[in-house]
Protein backbone atom coordinates (compact mmCIF):
# COMPACT_ATOMS: atom_id res chain seq x y z
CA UNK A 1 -159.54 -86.13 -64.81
CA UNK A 2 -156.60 -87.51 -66.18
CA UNK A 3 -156.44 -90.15 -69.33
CA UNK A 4 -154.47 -93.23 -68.86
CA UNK A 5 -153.04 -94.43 -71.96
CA UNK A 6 -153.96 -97.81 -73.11
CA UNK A 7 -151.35 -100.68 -72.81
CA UNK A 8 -150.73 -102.13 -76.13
CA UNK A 9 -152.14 -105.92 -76.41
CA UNK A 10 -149.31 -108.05 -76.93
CA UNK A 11 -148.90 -110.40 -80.39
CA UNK A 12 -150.94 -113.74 -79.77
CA UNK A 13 -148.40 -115.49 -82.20
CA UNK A 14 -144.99 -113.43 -81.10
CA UNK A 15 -142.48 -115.32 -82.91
CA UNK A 16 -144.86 -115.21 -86.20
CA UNK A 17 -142.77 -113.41 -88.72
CA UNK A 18 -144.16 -110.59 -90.20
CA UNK A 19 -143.85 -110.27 -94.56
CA UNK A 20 -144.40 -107.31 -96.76
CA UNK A 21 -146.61 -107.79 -99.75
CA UNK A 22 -144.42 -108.12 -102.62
CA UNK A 23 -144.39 -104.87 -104.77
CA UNK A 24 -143.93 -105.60 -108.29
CA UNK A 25 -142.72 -102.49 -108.71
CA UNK A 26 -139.83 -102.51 -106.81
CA UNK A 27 -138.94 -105.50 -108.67
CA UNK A 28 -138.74 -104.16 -112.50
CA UNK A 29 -136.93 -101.44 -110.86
CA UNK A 30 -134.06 -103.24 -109.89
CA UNK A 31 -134.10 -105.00 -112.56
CA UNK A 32 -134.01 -101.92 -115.00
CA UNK A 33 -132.16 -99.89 -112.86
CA UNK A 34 -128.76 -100.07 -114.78
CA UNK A 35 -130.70 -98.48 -117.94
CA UNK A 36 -132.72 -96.34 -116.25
CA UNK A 37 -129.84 -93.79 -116.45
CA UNK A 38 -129.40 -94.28 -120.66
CA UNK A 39 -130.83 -92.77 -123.59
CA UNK A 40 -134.58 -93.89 -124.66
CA UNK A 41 -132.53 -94.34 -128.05
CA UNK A 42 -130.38 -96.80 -126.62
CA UNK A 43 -132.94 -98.79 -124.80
CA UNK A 44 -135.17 -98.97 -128.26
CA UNK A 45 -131.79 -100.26 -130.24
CA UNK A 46 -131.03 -102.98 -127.22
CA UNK A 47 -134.68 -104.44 -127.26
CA UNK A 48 -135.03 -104.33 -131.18
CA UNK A 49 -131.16 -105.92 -131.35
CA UNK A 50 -133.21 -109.27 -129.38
CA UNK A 51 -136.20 -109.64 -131.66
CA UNK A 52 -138.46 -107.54 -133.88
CA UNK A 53 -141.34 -105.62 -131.81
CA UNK A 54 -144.66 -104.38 -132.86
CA UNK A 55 -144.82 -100.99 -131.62
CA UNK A 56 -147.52 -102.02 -128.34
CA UNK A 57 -145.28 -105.06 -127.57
CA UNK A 58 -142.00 -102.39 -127.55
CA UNK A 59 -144.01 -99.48 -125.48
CA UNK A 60 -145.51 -102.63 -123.07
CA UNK A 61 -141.75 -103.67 -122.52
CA UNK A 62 -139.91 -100.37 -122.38
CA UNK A 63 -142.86 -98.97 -119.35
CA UNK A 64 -141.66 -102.35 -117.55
CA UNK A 65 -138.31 -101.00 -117.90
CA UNK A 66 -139.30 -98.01 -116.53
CA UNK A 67 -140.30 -95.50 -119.56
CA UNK A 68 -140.71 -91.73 -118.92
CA UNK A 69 -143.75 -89.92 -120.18
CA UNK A 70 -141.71 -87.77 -121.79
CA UNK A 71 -140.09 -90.59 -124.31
CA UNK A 72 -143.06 -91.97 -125.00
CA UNK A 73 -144.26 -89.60 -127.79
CA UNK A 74 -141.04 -89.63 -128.98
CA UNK A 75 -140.91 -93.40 -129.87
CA UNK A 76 -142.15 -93.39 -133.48
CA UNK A 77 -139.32 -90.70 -134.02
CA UNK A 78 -136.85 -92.86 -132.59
CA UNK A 79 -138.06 -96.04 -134.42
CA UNK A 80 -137.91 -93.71 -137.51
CA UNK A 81 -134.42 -93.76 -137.29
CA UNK A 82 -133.22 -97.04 -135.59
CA UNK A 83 -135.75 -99.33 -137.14
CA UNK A 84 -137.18 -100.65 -140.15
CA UNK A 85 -140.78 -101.76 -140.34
CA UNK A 86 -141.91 -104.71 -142.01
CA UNK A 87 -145.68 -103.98 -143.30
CA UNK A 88 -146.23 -108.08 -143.51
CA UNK A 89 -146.72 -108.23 -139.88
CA UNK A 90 -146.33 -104.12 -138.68
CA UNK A 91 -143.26 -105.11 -136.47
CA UNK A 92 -139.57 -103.29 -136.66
CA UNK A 93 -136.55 -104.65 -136.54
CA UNK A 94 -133.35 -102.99 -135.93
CA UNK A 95 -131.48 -101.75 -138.75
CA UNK A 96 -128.68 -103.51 -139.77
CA UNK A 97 -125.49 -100.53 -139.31
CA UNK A 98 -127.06 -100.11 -135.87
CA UNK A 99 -125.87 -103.85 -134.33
CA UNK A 100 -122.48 -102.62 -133.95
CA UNK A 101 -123.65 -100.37 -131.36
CA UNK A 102 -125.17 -102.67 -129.10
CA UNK A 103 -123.42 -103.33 -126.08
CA UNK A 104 -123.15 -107.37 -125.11
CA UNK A 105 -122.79 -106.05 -121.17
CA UNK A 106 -125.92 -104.23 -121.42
CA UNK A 107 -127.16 -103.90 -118.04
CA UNK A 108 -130.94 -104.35 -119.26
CA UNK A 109 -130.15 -107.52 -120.44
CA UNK A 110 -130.99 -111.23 -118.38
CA UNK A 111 -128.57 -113.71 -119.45
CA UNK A 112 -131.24 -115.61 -121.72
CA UNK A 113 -131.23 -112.21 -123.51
CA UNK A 114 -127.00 -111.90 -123.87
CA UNK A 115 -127.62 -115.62 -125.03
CA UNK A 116 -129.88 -114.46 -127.58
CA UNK A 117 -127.76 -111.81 -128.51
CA UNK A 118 -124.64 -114.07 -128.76
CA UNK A 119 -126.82 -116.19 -131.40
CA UNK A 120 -127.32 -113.07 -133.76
CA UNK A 121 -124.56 -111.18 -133.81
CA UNK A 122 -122.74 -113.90 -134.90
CA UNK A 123 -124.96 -114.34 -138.28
């Protein structure tokens, strides 16, 4: 007996484009792509040289970014030694000597962010 294999039933709506689901994803990815590659040292001094961070604010934002399991039990060591912590409102800031370190071009950055930037390092 032999098996014929069934045609395939042709698209009622040919022309209708077909879209992907948008994976968000694949869109903080590209976006944090250019620091995926850099120290978890250097990511923590270019988010803390934009604004002060309470430590779930800085751990939400740096896993958008792409954070490794492996840095994140390393963060209060890190913030140890880049930060300061205000105890008013449990938030760190970056330490003062460390602003000459941060890098204007840094690829993490959206341009409201080098904006931002421009605004404190020239105080």
């Amino acid at each position: 007996e032999v098996r014929r294999v069934p045609e395939s039933t042709p698209d009622v709506a040919p022309e209708r484009k077909r879209t992907r689901p948008m994976n968000l994803a694949n869109i903080f990815q590209r976006t944090s792509r250019g620091v995926s590659g850099r120290s978890f040292r250097d990511r923590v001094i270019h988010l803390l040289a934009l604004k002060n961070f309470k430590k779930p604010e800085l751990l939400n934002r740096l896993q958008r970014d792409g954070i490794m399991q492996k840095d994140r039990g390393s963060l209060g060591k890190i913030l140890q030694q880049v930060a300061n912590l205000n105890v008013k409102d449990n938030s760190f800031s970056l330490k003062e000597h460390l602003f000459k370190d941060v890098q204007k071009d840094w690829p993490g950055y959206s341009e409201g962010d080098r904006q931002v930037l421009e605004t404190i390092l020239s105080r």
